[in-house]
Structures are given as structure tokens and as C-alpha cells.
Protein backbone atom coordinates (compact mmCIF):
# COMPACT_ATOMS: atom_id res chain seq x y z
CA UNK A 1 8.74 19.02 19.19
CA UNK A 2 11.51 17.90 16.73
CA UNK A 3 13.92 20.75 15.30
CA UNK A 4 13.99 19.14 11.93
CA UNK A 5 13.22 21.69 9.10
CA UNK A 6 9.98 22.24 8.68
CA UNK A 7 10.06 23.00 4.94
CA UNK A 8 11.87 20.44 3.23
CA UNK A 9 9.23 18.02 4.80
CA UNK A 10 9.99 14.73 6.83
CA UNK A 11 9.46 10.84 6.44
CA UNK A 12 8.67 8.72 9.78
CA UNK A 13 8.40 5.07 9.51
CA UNK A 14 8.14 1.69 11.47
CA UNK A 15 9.18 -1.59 9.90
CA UNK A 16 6.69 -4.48 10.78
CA UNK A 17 7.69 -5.80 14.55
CA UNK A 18 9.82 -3.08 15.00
CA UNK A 19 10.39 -1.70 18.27
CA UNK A 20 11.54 1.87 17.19
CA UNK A 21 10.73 3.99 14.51
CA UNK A 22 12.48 6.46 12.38
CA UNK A 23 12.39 10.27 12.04
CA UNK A 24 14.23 11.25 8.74
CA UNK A 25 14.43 15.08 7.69
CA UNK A 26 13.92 15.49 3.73
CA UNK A 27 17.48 16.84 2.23
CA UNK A 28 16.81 16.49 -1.31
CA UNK A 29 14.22 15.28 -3.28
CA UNK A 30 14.45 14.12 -6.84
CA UNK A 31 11.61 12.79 -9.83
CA UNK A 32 12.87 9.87 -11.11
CA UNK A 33 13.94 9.42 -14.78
CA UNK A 34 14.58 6.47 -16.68
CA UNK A 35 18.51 6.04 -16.62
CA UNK A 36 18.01 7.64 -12.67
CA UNK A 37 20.56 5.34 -10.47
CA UNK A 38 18.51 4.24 -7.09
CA UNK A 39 21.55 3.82 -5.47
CA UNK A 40 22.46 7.65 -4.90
CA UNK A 41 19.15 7.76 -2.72
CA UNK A 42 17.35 6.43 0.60
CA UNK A 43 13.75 6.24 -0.05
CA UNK A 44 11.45 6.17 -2.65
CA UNK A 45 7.67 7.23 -2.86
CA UNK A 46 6.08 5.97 -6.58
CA UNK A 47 2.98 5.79 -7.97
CA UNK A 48 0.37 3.44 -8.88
CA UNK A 49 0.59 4.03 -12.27
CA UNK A 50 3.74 5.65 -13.49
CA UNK A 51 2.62 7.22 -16.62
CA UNK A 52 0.63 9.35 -14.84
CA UNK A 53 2.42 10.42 -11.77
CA UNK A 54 6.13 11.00 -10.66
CA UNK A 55 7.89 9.22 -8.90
CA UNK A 56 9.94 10.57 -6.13
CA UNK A 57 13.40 9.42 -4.83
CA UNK A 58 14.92 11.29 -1.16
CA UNK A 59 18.01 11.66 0.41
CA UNK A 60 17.84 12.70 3.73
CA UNK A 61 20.05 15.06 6.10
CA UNK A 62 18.93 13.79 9.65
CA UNK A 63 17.65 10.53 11.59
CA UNK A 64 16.04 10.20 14.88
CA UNK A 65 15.47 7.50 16.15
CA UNK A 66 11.92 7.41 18.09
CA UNK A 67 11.69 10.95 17.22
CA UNK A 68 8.68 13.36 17.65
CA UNK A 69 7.16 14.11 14.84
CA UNK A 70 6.89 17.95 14.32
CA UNK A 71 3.74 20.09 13.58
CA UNK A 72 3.66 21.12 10.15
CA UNK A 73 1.27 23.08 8.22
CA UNK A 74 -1.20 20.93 5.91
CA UNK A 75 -3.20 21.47 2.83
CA UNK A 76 -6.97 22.19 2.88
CA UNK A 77 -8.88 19.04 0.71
CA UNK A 78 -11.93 18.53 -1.23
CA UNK A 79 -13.44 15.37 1.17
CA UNK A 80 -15.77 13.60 -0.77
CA UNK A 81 -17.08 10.06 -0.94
CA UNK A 82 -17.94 7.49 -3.29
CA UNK A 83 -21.12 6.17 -2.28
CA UNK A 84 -22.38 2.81 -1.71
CA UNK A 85 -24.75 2.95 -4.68
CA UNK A 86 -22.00 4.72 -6.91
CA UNK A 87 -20.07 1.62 -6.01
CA UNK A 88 -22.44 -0.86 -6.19
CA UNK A 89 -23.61 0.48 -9.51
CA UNK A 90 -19.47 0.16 -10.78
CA UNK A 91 -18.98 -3.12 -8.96
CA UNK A 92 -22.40 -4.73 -10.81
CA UNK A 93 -21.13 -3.77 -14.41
CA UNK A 94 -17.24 -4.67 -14.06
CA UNK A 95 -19.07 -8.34 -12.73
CA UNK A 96 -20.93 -8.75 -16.23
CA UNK A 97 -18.18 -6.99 -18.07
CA UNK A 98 -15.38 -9.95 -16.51
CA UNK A 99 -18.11 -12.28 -16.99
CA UNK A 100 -17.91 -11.44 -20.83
CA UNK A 101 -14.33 -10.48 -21.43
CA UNK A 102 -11.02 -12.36 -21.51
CA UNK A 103 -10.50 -11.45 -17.99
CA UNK A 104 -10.22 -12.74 -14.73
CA UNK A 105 -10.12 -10.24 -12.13
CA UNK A 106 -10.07 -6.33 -11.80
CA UNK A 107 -9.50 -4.35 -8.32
CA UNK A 108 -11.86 -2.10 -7.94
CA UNK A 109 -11.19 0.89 -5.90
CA UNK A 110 -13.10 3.67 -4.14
CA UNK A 111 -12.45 6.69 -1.28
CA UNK A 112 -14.05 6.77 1.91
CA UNK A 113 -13.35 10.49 4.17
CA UNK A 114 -13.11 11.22 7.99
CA UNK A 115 -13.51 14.83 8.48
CA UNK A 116 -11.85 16.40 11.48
CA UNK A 117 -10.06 19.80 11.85
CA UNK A 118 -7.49 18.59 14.55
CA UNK A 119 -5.16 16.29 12.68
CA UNK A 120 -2.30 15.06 14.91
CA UNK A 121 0.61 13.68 12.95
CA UNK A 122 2.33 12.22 16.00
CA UNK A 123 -0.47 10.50 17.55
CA UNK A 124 -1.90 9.33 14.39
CA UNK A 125 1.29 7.42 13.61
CA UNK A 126 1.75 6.12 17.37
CA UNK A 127 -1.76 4.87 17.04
CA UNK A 128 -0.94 2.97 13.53
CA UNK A 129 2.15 1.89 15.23
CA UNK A 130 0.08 0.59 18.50
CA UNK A 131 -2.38 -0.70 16.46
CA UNK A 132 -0.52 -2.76 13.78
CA UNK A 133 2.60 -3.73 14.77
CA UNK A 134 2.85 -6.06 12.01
CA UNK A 135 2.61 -3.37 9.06
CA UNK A 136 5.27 -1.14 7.86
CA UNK A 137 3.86 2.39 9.26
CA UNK A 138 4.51 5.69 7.36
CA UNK A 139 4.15 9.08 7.80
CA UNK A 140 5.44 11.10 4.69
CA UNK A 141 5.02 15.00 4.29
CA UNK A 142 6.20 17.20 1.86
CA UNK A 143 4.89 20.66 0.19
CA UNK A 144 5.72 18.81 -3.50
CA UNK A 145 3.50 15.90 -2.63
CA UNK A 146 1.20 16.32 0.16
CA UNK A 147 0.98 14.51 3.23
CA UNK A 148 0.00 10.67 3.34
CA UNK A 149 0.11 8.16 5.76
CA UNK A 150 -0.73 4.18 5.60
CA UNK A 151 -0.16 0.86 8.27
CA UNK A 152 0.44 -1.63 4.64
CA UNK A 153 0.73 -5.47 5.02
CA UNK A 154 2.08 -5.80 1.40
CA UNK A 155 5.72 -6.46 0.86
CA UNK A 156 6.79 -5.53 -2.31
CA UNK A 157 10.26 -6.79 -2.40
CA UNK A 158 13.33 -7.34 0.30
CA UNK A 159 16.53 -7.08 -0.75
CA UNK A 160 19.61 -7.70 1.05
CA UNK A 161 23.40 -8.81 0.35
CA UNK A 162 22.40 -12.45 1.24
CA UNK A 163 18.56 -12.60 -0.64
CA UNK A 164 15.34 -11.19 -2.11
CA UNK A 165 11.58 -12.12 -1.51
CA UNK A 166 8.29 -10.78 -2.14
CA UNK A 167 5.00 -12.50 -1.34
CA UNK A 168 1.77 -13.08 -2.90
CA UNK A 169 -1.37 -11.80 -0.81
CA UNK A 170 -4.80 -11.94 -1.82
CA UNK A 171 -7.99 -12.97 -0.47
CA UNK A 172 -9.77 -10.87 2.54
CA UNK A 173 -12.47 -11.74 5.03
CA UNK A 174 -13.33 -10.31 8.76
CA UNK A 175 -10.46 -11.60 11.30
CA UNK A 176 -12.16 -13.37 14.02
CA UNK A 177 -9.87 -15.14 16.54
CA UNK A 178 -9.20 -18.76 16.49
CA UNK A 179 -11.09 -18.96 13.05
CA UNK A 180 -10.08 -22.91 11.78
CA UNK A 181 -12.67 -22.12 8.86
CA UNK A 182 -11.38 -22.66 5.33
CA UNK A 183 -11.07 -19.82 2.70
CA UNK A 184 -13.43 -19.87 -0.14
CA UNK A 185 -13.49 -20.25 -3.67
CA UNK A 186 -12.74 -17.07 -4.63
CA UNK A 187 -10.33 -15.94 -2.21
CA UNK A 188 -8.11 -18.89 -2.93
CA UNK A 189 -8.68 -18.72 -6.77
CA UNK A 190 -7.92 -14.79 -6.17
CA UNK A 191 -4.42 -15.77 -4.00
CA UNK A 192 -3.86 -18.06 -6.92
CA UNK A 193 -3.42 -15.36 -9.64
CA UNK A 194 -1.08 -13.59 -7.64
CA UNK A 195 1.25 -16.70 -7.59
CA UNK A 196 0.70 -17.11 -11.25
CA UNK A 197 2.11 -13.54 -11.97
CA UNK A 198 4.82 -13.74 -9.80
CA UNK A 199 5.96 -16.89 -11.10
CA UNK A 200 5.93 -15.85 -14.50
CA UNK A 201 7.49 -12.75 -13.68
CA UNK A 202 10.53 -14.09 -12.09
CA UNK A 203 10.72 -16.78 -14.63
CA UNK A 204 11.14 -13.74 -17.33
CA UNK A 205 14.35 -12.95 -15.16
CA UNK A 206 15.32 -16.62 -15.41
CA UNK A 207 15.63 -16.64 -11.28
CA UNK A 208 15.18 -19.59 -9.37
CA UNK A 209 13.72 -19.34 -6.45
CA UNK A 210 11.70 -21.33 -3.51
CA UNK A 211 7.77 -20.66 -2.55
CA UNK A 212 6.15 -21.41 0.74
CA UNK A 213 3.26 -23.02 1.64
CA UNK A 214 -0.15 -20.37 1.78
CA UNK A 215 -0.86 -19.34 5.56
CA UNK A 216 -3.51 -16.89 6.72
CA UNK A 217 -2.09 -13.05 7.23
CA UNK A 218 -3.97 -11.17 9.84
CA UNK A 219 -4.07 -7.31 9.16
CA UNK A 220 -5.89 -5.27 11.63
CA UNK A 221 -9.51 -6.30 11.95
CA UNK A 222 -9.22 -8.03 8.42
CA UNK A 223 -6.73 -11.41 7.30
CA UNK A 224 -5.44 -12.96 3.96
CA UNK A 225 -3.65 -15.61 2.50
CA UNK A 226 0.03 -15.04 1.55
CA UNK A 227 3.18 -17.29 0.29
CA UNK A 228 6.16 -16.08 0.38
CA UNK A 229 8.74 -16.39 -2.34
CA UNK A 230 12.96 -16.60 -2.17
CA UNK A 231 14.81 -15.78 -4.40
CA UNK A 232 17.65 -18.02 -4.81
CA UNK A 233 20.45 -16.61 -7.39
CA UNK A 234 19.94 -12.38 -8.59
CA UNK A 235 21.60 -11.89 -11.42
CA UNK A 236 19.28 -8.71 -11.96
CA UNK A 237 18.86 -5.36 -10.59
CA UNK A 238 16.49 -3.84 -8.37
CA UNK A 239 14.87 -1.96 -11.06
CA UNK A 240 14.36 -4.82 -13.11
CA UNK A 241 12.80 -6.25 -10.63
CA UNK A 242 10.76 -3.75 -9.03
CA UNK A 243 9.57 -3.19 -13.52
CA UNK A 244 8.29 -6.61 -13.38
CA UNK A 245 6.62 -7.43 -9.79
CA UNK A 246 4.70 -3.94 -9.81
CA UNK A 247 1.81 -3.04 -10.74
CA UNK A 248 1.16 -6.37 -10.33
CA UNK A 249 -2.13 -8.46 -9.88
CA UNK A 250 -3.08 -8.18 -6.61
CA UNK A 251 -3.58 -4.13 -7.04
CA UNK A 252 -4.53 -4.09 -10.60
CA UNK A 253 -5.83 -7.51 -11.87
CA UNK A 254 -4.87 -10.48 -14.35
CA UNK A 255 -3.76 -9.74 -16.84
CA UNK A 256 -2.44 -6.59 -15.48
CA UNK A 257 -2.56 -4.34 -18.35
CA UNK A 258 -5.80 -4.90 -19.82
CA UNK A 259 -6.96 -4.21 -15.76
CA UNK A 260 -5.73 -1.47 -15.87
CA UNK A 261 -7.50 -0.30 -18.87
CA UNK A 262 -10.95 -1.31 -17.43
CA UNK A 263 -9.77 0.55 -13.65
CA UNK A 264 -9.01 3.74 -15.45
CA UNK A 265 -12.61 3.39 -17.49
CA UNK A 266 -14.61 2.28 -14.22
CA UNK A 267 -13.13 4.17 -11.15
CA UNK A 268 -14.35 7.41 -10.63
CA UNK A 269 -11.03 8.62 -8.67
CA UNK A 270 -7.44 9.22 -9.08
CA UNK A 271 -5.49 6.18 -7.69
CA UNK A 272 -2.44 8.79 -6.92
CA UNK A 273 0.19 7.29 -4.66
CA UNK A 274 -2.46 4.30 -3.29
CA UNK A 275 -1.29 1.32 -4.92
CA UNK A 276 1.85 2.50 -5.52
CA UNK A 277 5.20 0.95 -3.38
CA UNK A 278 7.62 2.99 -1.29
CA UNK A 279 10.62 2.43 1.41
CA UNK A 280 14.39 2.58 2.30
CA UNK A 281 16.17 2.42 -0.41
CA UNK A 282 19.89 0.60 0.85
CA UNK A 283 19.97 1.89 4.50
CA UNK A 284 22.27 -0.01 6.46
CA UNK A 285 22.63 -2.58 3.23
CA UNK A 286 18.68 -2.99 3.25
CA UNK A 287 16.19 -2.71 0.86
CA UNK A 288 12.44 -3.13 1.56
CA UNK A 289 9.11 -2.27 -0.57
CA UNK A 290 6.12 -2.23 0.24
CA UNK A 291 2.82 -1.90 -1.48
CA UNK A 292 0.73 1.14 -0.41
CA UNK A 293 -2.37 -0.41 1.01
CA UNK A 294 -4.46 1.09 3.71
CA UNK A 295 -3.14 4.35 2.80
CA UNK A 296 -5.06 7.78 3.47
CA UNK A 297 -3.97 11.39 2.27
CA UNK A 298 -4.31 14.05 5.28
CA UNK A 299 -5.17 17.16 4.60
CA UNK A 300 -5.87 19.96 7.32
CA UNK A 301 -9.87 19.24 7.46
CA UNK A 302 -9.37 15.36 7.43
CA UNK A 303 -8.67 12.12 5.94
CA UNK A 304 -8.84 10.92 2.85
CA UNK A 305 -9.12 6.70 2.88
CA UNK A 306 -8.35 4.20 -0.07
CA UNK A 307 -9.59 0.68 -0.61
CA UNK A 308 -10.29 -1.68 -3.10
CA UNK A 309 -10.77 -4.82 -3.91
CA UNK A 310 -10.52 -8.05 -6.04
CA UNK A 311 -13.52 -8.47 -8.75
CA UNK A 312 -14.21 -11.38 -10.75
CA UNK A 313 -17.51 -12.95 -12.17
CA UNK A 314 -18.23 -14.79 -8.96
CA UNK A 315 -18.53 -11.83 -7.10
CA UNK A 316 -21.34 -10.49 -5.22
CA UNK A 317 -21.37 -6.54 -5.37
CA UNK A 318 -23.09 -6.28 -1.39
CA UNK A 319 -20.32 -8.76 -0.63
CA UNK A 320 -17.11 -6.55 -2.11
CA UNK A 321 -19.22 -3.56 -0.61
CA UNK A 322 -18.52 -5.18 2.98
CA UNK A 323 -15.05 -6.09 2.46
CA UNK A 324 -14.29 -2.27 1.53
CA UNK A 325 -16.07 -0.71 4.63
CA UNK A 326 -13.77 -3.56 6.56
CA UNK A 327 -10.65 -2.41 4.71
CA UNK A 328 -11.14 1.16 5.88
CA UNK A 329 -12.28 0.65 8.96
CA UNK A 330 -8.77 -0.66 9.60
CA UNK A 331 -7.50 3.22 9.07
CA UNK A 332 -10.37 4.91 9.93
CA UNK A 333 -10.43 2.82 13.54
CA UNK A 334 -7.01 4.33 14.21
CA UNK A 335 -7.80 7.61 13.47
CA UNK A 336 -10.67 7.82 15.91
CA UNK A 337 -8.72 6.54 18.26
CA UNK A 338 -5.75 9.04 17.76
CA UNK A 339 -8.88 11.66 17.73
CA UNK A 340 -9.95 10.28 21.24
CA UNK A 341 -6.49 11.12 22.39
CA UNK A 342 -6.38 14.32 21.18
CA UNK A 343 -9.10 14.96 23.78
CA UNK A 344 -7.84 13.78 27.20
């Protein structure tokens, strides 16, 4: 087991096609404030919506590389589920209510719990790691926050002394190999919002930039489509940036803020940290951010699984249904499999 201090809590994470991973003890942790300088730290943790949770910013005292990570004592957790019909019920109303409304998508969000009363940090995240090797992997615990993990496909932004690029990734259906099928309707009119936002937004920074062609994303048992944009000439910060790519369209809607209205009227959970964006902030002159998608919270009893979503009037609510129990089947595949371990 790793000698890193217990207390203070501990971040572990894998870059996507990484081939080591990397322990980091919590030193400091800080809330973030407007006029805070993300410079001064090396990760940060923030929410899906801001207003109603902090965010946090680390600095960090130790690094392993490939380190164990150590047993730590977790919070008990109230696991409940939204059920299909509780969903279904949601999903059916937010379809009429898009249908009638100036608006043309919401994500629509719901829990799903694994119950299990021998979590195992380490082989949970060697299992995520095993499993997706080309999502950025986290383990993050701490006693101010909790303990959450997540294997996300969803780059935020990448910043480094050379360039900057996010993507746009929307659309999901089942991953089966060799698949030449086309996407559908609304999975490409879904993608299609995303590039709409993110064009506009980096147009309000007056940045050029260059966009690739769409190509199909595999992510664990479930693919998208994603472009990927450079950025050509930053004259802007990374906070400015980070204010207008998040919470952007693909984890809230279009037009974001009116989404966000409807998600906090129809969802019958707090979105917490899922949806949010975290990563190394500047370590070894890198920046990457990524958007926290198949997230879970742990919690001493079990797992606590978040997926959503992309609703608009052509949806079917038995259709969105599946693509959810896909989505956390992703996490909740690796978790039985880390469980299996835990056995031998």
C-alpha cells in the first residue's frame, strides 16, 4: 500500500492511451473564487453547474508514478434509483414540452446504483484503466468532497504552449464491430448543435481556428460522432475559455441556459460533480479538461452511476431509456468485473 497521507485525500489518473498512471497526494485544496489565478494550482475538480456547487482547485505534495492506490475510509450513501417509469414518465413530457417550446434539445439525466460492501479503489481504477484505454481515468478522494471515479471520453479543452482544441461529441448508439451503418437523423442533427455552440463560442473570442471532418468515437460498449477543433491564434485565457465552452450543449442542451432551466425543473437528482470538467492544470506545460461523463460517486455500500442523454421532439422515450442502461453499463461492467477480482 502507498504511504501517501491518508487524510488530505489523493487523485489517481490515466490520460487516454497512456501507459502509466499517476498517484498524486492532496497538499492543499482551495474553492475557487472569481479573481482565483489557475496558475498557482495542478488540478481542478468543478461542477456542473457552478452556482450551485464549489469548485475545487489542488496542489499536490507527492507523485507516483504507477502507484498503488491506498485504502481509505469511505462514506456510507443513500443508493437509490430512478426508475424506468420515473424516467419514462420525465422523458415523455420534456418530448411534448421541446415539441412546444423554442427549444431544441435538453439532456436528460438520471442515477442508476450497484450495491456492494467491498469497494476496491485500486482494482476499480485498474479495471477502468484495462477496460478503456482510450478515456481519461480518475480516481479522486477527499473527506471535503467525497470519493468519485469516472473512465470520460469528453475532452473539454487541451492546452499547450504550441495549441488548444476541444471537440464536439454527440450522438450514441450500441458499438458493434465493423459497423459501416450510417448515423441517424437525430444523432447527426444532435452532433450538429454541438458544432453550432462551439463555433459561436469561439467566434465570441474572435479565434480562428480549423475543424475536422466527423468520425465515429468508440467508448466502451457504446460510440459517437466527434470533430475536433484547433485553435489557431489564443489571444485569451484559459478561464475565458473554459467560461464559454462549459456547460455547453452536449451536457445541458441548445440553447444552454434555457436547458438548464427545464433540467433543474425535470430531473429529480442533484447533477453534483457529473457534468462538470476536471484535470491537470499546467503539469509539465500541459493543460487538459475533460468533461465528467461516465462518472459514479463511491461510497462504502456501493456505487452511485450517472447518465443522461440528448432529448429533442424526435425522440422516442423506450429508445433514450436504452441508450441510458448502455451508458451505465459501461461503468457498471467494470465494476463487476473489479468485484470478480476481489474474489479470486
Amino acid at each position: 500500500m502507498s504511504d501517501i497521507n491518508q487524510h488530505n485525500g489523493f487523485i489517481a489518473y490515466r490520460l487516454p492511451d497512456g501507459k502509466h498512471h499517476h498517484l498524486f497526494h492532496i497538499d492543499d485544496i482551495h474553492e475557487r473564487q472569481s479573481e482565483t489565478d489557475l496558475s498557482k494550482y495542478q488540478f481542478i475538480f468543478a461542477p456542473f453547474n457552478k452556482n450551485d456547487h464549489p469548485t475545487y482547485l489542488f496542489k499536490f505534495s507527492k507523485e507516483e508514478v504507477d502507484g498503488q492506490l491506498p485504502k481509505v475510509e469511505l462514506s456510507s450513501g443513500v443508493l437509490s434509483d430512478i426508475s424506468k417509469q420515473q424516467y419514462l414518465t420525465s422523458c415523455r413530457s420534456l418530448i411534448d414540452k421541446i415539441s412546444n417550446e423554442d427549444i431544441s434539445k435538453v439532456i436528460l439525466s438520471r442515477t442508476k446504483s450497484v450495491r456492494d460492501d467491498n469497494v476496491d479503489l485500486n482494482k476499480l481504477f485498474h479495471s477502468m484503466c484495462h477496460t478503456y484505454p482510450d478515456a481519461f481515468v480518475y480516481v479522486l478522494h477527499h473527506p471535503t468532497i467525497g470519493t468519485w471515479a469516472a473512465a470520460t471520453p469528453e475532452l473539454l479543452l487541451s492546452k499547450n504552449k504550441e495549441n488548444i482544441s476541444t471537440v464536439a461529441l454527440a450522438g450514441t448508439r450500441k458499438y458493434v464491430a465493423y459497423n459501416t451503418q450510417p448515423w441517424g437523423t437525430k444523432e447527426i442533427e444532435e452532433h450538429k448543435y454541438i458544432e453550432r455552440y462551439v463555433n459561436e463560442s469561439l467566434d465570441k473570442l474572435s479565434l480562428q481556428y480549423t475543424k475536422t471532418d466527423t468520425n465515429t468515437r468508440r467508448a466502451g460498449n457504446v460510440e459517437h460522432i466527434e470533430s475536433t477543433y484547433d485553435i489557431i491564434d489564443d489571444n485569451n485565457s484559459l478561464e475565458e475559455l473554459i467560461e464559454v465552452l462549459h456547460p455547453g450543449p452536449a451536457i445541458s442542451g441548445y440553447p444552454p441556459i434555457k436547458a438548464i432551466e427545464i433540467i433543474d425543473a425535470y430531473e429529480g437528482h442533484d447533477r453534483l460533480y457529473y457534468c462538470g470538467y476536471l484535470g491537470p492544470l499546467d503539469i509539465r506545460l500541459q493543460t487538459q479538461l475533460y468533461v465528467n461523463l461516465r462518472c459514479m460517486q463511491i461510497y462504502n455500500n456501493g456505487y452511485k452511476i450517472y447518465v443522461g442523454g440528448g432529448i429533442t421532439k424526435d425522440s422516442v422515450a423506450e429508445d433514450e431509456w436504452t441508450e441510458t442502461k448502455l451508458k451505465s453499463e459501461t461503468l457498471s461492467d467494470m465494476i463487476l468485473s473489479a468485484e470478480y477480482e476481489n474474489h479470486q
